[in-house]
N, C-alpha and C. Protein backbone atom coordinates (compact mmCIF):
# COMPACT_ATOMS: atom_id res chain seq x y z
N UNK A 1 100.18 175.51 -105.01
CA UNK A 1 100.10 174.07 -105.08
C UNK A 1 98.65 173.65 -104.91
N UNK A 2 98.34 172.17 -105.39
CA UNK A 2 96.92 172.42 -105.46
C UNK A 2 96.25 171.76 -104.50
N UNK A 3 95.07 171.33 -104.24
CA UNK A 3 94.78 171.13 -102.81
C UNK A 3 95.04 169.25 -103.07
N UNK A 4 94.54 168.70 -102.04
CA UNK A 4 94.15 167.64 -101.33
C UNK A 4 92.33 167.15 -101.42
N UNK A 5 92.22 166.49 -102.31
CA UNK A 5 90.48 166.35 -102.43
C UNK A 5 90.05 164.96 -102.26
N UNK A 6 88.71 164.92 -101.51
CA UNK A 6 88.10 163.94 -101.43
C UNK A 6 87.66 163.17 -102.62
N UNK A 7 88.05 162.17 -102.91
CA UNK A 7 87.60 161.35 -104.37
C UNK A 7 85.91 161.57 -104.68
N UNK A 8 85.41 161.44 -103.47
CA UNK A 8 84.12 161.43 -103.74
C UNK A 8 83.12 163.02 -104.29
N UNK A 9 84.10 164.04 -104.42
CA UNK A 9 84.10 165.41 -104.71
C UNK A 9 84.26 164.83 -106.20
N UNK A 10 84.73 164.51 -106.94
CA UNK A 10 84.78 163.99 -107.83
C UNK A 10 83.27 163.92 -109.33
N UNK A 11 83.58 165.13 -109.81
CA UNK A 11 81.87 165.04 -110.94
C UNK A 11 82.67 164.14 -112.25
N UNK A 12 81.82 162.82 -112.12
CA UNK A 12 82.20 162.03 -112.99
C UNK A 12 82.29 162.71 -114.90
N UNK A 13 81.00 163.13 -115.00
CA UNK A 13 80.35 163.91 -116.29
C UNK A 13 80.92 164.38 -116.42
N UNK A 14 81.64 165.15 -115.85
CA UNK A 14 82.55 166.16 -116.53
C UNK A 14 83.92 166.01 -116.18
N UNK A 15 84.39 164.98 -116.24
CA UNK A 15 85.77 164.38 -115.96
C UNK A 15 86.08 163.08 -117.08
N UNK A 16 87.89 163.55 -117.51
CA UNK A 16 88.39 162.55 -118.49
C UNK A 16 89.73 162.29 -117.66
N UNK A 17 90.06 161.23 -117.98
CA UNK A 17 91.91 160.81 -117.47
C UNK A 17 92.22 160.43 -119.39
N UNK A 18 93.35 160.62 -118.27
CA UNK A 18 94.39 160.31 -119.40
C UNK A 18 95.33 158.89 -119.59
N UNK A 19 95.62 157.90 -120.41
CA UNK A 19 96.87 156.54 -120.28
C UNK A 19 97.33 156.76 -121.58
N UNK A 20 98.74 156.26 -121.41
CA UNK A 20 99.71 155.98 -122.40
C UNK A 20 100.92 155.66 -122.13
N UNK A 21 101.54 155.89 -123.47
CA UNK A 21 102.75 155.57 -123.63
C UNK A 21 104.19 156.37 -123.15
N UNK A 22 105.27 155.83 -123.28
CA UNK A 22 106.04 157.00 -122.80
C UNK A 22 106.71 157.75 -123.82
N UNK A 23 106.33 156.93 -124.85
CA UNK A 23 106.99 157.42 -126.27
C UNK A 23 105.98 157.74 -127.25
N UNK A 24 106.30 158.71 -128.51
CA UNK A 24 105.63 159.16 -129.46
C UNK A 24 106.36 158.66 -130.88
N UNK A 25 106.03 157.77 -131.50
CA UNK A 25 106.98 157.39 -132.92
C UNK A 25 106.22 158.27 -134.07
N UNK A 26 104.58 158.85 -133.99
CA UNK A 26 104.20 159.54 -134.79
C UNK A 26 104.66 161.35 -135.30
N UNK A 27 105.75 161.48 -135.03
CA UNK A 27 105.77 162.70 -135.31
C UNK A 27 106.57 163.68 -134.39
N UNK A 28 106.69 162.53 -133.07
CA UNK A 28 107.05 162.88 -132.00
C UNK A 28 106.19 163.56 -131.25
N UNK A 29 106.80 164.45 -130.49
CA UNK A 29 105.89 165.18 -128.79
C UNK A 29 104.76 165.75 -129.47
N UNK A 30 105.55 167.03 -130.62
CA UNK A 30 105.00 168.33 -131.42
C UNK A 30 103.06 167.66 -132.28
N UNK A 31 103.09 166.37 -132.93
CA UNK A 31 101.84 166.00 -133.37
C UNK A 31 101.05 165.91 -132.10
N UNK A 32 101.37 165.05 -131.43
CA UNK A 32 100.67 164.38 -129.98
C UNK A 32 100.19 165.72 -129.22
N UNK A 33 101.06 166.66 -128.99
CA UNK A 33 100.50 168.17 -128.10
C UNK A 33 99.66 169.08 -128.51
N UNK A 34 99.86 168.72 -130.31
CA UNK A 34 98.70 169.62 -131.02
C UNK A 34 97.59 168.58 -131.07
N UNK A 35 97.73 167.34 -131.08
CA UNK A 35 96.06 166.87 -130.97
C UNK A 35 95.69 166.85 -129.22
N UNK A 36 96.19 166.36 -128.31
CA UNK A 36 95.72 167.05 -126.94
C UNK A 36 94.88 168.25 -126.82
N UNK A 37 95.90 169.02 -127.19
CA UNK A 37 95.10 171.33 -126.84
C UNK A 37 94.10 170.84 -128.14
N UNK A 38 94.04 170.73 -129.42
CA UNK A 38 92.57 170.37 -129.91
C UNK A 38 91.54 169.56 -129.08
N UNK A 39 91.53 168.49 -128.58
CA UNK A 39 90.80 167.90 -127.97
C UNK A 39 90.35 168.18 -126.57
N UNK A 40 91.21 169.00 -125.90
CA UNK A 40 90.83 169.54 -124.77
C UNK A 40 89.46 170.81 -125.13
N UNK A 41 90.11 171.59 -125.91
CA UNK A 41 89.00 172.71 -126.33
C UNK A 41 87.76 172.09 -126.67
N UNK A 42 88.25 170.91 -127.28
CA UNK A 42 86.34 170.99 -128.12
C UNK A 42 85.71 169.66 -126.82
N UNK A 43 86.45 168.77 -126.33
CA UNK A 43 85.67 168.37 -125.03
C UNK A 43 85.21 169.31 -124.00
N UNK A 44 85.89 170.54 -123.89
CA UNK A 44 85.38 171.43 -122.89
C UNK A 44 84.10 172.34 -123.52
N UNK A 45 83.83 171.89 -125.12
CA UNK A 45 82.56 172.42 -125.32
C UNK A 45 81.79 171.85 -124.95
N UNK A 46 82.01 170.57 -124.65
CA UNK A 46 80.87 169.02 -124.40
C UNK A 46 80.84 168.83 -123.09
N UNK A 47 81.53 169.92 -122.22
CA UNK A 47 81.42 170.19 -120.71
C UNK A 47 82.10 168.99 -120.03
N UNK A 48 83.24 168.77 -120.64
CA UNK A 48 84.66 167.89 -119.69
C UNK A 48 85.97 169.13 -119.00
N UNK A 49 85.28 169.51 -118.41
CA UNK A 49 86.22 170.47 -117.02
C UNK A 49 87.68 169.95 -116.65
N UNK A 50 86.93 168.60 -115.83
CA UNK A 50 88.41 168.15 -114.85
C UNK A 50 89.29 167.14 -115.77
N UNK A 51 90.04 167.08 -115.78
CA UNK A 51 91.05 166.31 -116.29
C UNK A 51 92.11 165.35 -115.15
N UNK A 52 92.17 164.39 -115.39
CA UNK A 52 92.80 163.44 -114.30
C UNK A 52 94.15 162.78 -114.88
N UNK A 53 95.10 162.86 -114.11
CA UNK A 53 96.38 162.54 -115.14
C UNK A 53 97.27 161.58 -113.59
N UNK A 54 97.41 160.32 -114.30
CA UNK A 54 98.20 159.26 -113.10
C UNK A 54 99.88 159.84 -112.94
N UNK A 55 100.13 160.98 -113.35
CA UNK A 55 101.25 161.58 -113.55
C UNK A 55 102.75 160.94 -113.96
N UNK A 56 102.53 159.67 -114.64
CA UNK A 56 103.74 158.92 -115.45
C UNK A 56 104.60 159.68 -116.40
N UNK A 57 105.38 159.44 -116.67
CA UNK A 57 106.41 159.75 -117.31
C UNK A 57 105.97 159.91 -119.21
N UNK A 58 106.24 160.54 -119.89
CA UNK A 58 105.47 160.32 -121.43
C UNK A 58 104.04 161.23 -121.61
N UNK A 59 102.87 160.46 -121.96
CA UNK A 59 101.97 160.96 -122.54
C UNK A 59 101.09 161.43 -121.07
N UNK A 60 101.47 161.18 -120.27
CA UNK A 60 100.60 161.57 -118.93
C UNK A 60 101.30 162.92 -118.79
N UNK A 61 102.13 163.29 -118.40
CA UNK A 61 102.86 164.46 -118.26
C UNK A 61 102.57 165.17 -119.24
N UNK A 62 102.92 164.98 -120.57
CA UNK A 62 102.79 165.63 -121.35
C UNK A 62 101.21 166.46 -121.76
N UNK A 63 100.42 165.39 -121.48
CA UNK A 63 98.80 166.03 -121.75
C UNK A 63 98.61 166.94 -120.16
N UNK A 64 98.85 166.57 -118.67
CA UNK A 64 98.71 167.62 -118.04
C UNK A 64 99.59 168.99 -118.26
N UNK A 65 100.62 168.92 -118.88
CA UNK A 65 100.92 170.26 -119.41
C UNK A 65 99.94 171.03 -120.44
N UNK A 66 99.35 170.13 -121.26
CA UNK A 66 98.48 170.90 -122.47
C UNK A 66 97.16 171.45 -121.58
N UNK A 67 97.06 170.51 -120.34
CA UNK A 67 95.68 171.02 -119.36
C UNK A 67 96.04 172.39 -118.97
N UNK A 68 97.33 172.44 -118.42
CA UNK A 68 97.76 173.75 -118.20
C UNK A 68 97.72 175.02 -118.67
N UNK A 69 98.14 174.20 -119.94
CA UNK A 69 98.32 175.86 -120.70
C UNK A 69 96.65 175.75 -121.39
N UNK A 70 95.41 175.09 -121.70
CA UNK A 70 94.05 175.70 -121.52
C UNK A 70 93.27 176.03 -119.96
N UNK A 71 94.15 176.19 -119.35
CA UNK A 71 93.55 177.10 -118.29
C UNK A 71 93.55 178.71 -118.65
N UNK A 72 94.54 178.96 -119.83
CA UNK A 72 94.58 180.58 -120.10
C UNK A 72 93.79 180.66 -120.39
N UNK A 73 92.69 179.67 -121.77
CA UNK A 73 91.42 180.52 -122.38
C UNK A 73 90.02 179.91 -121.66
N UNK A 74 90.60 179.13 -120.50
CA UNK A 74 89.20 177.96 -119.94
C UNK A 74 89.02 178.17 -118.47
N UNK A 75 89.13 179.35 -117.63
CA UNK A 75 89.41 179.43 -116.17
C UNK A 75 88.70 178.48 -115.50
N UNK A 76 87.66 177.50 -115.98
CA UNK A 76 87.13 176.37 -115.56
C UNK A 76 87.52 174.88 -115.34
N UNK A 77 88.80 175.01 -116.01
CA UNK A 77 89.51 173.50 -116.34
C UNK A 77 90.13 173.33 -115.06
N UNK A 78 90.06 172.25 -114.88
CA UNK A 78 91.01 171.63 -113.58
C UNK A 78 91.99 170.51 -114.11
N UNK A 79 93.30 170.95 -113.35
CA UNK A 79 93.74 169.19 -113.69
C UNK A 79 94.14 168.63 -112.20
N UNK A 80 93.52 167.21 -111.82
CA UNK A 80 93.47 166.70 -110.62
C UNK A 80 94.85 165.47 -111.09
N UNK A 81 95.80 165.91 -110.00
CA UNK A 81 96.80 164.61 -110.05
C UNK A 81 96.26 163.85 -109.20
N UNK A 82 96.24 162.35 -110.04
CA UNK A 82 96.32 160.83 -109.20
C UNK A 82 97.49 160.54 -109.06
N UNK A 83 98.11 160.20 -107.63
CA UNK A 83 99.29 160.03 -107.21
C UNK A 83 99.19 158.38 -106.78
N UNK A 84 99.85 157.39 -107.53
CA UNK A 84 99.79 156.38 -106.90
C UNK A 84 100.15 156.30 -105.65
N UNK A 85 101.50 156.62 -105.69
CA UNK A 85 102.32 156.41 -103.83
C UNK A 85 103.27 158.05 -104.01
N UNK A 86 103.57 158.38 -102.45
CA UNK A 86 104.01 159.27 -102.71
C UNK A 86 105.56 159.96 -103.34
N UNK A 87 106.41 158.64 -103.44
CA UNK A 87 107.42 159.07 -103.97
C UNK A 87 107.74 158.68 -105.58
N UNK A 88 106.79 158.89 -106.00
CA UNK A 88 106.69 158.00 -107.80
C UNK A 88 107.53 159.04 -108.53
N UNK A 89 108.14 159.66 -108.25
CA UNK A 89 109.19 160.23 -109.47
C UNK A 89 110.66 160.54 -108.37
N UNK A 90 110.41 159.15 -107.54
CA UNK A 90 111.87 159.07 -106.81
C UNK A 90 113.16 158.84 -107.34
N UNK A 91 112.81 158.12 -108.62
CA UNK A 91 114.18 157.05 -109.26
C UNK A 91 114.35 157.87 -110.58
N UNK A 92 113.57 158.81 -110.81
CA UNK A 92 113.29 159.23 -111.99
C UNK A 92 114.69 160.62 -112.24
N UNK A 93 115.25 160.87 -113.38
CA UNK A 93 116.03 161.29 -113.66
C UNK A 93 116.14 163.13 -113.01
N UNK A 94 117.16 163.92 -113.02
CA UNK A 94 116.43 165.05 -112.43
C UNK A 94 115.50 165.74 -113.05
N UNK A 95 115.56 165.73 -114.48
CA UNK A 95 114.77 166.98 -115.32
C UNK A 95 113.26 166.59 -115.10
N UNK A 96 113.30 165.08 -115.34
CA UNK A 96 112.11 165.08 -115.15
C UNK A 96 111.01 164.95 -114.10
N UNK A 97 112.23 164.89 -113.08
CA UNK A 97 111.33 165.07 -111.30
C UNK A 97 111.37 166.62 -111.59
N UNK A 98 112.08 167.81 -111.95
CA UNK A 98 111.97 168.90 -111.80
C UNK A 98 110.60 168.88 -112.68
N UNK A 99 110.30 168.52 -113.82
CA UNK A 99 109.32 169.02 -114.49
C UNK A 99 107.55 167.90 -113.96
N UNK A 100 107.91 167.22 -113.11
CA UNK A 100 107.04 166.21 -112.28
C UNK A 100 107.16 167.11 -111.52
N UNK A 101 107.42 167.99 -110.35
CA UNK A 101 106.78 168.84 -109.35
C UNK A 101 106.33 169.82 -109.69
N UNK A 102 106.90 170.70 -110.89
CA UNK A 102 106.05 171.61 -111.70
C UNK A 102 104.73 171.38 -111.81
N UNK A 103 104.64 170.31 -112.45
CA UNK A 103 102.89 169.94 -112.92
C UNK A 103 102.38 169.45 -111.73
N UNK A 104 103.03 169.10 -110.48
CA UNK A 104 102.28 168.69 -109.37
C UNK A 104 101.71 170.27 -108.58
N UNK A 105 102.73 171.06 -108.65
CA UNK A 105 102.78 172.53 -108.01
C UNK A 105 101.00 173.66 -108.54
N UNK A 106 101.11 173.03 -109.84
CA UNK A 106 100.31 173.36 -110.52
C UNK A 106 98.84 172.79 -111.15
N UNK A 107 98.89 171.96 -110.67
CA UNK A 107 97.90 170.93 -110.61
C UNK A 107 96.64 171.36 -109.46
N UNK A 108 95.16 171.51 -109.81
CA UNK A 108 94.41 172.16 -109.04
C UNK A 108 94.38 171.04 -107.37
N UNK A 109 94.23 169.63 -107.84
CA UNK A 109 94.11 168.94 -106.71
C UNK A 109 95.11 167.66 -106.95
N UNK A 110 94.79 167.59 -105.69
CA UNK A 110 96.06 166.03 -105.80
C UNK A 110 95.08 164.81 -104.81
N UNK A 111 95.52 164.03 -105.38
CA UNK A 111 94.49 162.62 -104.37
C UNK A 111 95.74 161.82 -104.72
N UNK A 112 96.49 161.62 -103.68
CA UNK A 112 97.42 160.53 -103.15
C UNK A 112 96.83 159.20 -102.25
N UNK A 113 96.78 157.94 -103.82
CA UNK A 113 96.41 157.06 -102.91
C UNK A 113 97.21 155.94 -102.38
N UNK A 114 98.23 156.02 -101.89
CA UNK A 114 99.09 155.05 -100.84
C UNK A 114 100.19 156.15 -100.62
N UNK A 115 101.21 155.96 -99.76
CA UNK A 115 101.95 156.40 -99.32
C UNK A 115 103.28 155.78 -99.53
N UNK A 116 103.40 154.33 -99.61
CA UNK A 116 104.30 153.85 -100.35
C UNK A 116 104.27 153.29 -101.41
N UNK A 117 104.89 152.31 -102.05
CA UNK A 117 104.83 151.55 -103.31
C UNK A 117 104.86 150.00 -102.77
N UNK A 118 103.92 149.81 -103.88
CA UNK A 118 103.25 148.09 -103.29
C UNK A 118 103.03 147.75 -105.18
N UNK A 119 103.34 146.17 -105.02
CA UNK A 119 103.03 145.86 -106.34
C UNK A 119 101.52 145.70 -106.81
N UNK A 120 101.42 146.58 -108.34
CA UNK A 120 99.58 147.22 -108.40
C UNK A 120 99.39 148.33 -108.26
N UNK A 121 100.04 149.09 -107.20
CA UNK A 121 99.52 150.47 -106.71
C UNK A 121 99.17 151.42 -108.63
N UNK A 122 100.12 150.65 -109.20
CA UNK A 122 99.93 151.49 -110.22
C UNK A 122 98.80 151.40 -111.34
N UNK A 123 98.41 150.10 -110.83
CA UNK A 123 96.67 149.62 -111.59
C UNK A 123 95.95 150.18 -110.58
N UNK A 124 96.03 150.25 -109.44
CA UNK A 124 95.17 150.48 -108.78
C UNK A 124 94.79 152.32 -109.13
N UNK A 125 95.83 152.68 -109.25
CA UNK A 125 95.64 154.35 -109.63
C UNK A 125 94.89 154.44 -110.89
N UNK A 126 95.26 153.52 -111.85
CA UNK A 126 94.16 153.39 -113.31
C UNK A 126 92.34 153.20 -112.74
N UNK A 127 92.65 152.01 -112.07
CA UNK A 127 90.63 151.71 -111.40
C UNK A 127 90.52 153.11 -110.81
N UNK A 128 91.58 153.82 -110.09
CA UNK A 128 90.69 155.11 -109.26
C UNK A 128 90.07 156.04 -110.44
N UNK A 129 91.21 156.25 -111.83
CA UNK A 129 90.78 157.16 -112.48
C UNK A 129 89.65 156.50 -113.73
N UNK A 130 89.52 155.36 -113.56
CA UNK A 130 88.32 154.54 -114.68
C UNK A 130 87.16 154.97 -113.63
N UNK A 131 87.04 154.74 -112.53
CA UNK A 131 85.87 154.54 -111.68
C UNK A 131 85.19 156.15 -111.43
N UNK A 132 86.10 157.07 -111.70
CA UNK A 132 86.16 158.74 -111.94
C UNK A 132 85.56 159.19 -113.05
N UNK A 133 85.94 158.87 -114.21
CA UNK A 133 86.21 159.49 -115.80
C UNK A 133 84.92 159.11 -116.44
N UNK A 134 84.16 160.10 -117.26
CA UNK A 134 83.37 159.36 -118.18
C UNK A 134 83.99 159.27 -119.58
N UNK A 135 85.24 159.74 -119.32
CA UNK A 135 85.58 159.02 -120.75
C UNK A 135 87.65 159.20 -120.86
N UNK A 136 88.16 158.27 -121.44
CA UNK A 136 89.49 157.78 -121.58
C UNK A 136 90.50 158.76 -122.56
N UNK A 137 91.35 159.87 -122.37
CA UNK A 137 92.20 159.91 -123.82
C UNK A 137 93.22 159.35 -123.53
N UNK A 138 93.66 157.92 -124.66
CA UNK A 138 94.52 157.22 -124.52
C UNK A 138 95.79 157.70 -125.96
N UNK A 139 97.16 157.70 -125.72
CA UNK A 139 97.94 157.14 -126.50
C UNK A 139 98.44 155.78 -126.31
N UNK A 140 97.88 154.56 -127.48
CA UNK A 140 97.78 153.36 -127.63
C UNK A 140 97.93 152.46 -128.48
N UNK A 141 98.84 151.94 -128.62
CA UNK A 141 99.70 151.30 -129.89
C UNK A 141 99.75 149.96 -130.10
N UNK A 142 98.42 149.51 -129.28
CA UNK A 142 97.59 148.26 -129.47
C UNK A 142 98.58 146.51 -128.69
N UNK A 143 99.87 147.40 -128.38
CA UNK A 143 100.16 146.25 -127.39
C UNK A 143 99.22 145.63 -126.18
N UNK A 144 99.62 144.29 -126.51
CA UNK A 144 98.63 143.80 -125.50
C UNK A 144 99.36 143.40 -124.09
N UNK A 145 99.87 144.46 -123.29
CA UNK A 145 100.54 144.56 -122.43
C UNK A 145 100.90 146.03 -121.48
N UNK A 146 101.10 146.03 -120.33
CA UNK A 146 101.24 146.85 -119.68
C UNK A 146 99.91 147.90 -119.13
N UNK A 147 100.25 149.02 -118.79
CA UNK A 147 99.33 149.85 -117.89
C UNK A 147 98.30 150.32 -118.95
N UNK A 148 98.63 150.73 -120.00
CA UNK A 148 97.74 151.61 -120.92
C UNK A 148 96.76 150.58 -121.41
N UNK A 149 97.53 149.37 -121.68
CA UNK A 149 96.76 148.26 -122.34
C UNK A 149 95.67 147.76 -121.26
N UNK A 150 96.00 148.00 -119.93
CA UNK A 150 94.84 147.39 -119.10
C UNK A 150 93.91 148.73 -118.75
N UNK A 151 94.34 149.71 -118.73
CA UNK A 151 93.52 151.03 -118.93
C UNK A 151 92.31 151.10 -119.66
N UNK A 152 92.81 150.63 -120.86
CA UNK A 152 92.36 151.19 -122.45
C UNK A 152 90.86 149.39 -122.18
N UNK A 153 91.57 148.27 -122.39
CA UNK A 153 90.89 147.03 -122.01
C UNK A 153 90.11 147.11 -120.99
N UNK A 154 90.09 147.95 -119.67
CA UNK A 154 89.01 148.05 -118.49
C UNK A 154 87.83 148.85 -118.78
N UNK A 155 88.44 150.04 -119.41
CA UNK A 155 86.98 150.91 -119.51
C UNK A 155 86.27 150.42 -120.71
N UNK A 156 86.76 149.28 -122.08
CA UNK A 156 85.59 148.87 -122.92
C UNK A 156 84.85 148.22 -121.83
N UNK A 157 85.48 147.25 -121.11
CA UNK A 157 84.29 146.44 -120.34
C UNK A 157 83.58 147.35 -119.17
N UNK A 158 83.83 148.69 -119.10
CA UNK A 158 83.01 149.30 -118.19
C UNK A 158 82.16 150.01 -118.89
N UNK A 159 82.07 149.86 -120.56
CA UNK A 159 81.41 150.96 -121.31
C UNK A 159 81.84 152.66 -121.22
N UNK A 160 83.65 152.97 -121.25
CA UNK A 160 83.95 153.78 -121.25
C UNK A 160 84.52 154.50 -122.39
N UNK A 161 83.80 155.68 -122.75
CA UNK A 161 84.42 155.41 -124.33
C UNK A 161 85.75 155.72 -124.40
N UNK A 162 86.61 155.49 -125.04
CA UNK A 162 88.24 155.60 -125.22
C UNK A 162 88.65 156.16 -126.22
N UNK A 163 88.87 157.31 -126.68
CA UNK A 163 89.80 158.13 -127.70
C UNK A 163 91.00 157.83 -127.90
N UNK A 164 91.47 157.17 -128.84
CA UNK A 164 93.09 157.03 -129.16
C UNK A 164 93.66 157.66 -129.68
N UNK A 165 94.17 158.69 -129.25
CA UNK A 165 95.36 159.78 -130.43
C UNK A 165 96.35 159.06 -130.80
N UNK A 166 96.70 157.53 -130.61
CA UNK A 166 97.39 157.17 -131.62
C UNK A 166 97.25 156.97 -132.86
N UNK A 167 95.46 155.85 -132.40
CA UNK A 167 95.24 155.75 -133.91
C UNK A 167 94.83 156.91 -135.20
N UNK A 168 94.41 157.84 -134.49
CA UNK A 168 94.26 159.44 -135.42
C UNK A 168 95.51 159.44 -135.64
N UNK A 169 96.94 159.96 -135.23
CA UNK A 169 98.10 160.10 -135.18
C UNK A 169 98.85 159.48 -136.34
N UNK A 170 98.05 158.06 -136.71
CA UNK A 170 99.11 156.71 -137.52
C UNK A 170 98.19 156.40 -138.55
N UNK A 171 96.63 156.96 -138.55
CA UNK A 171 96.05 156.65 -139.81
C UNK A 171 95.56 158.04 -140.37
């Protein structure tokens, strides 16, 4: 299991998070997982190591699995879970709390920031990983609403650049 880290341990330069959706209409999981493991490899030529994943349900889960499996050819990659509060895959169905402690089990570090659930905690876990990341991979389908949409909308105004594997995905 992976450790417990100080945020401020944290090398911005070489750190990306991840926001999205919980769904894939392009092709489904199979397009979305093959552009992830592409994009992980060739950012880790451009020296992006850590990977930060708010561990949601959908495209968050799904890309810390693709972190996973380039740890076989990248023994340098990290993936750091941001844990909003600590019981965030309480209500959540079993398979996918079983496959939510997997990727937590396996996950190099964990930074749990609240202990319970408060309304926000879950923006607030987006500012921890904007204020982290020098750069965004979003799946983003241009709604102007919800977590990804204020994700994706915070880091233009922080000058963060943002990759959309949707829009590759749909054009």
């Amino acid at each position: 299991m992976g450790n417990n880290i100080n945020p401020t341990a944290i090398n911005r330069r070489c750190s990306a998070a991840f926001t999205g959706h919980r769904s894939f209409p392009h092709g489904g999981t199979a397009n979305v997982k093959a552009a992830l493991t592409e994009l992980i490899r060739d950012w880790h030529g451009e020296g992006i190591t850590n990977y930060m994943c708010g561990m949601a349900l959908g495209f968050d889960l799904m890309a810390a699995e693709c972190v996973l499996q380039a740890k076989a050819d990248f023994n340098d990659i990290t993936l750091t879970a941001v844990i909003p509060f600590r019981d965030q895959c309480g209500m959540w169905n079993w398979s996918d709390r079983q496959r939510y402690h997997a990727i937590l089990q396996q996950a190099d570090f964990h930074i749990l920031l609240s202990e319970v659930y408060y309304k926000g905690c879950l923006l607030v876990r987006n500012d921890f990983m904007l204020k982290h990341a020098s750069r965004i991979v979003a799946y983003y389908d241009g709604r102007r609403r919800g977590g990804t949409y204020y994700t994706c909308n915070k880091a233009g105004v922080m000058n963060i650049p943002v990759l959309n594997l949707y829009d590759h995905l749909s054009g």
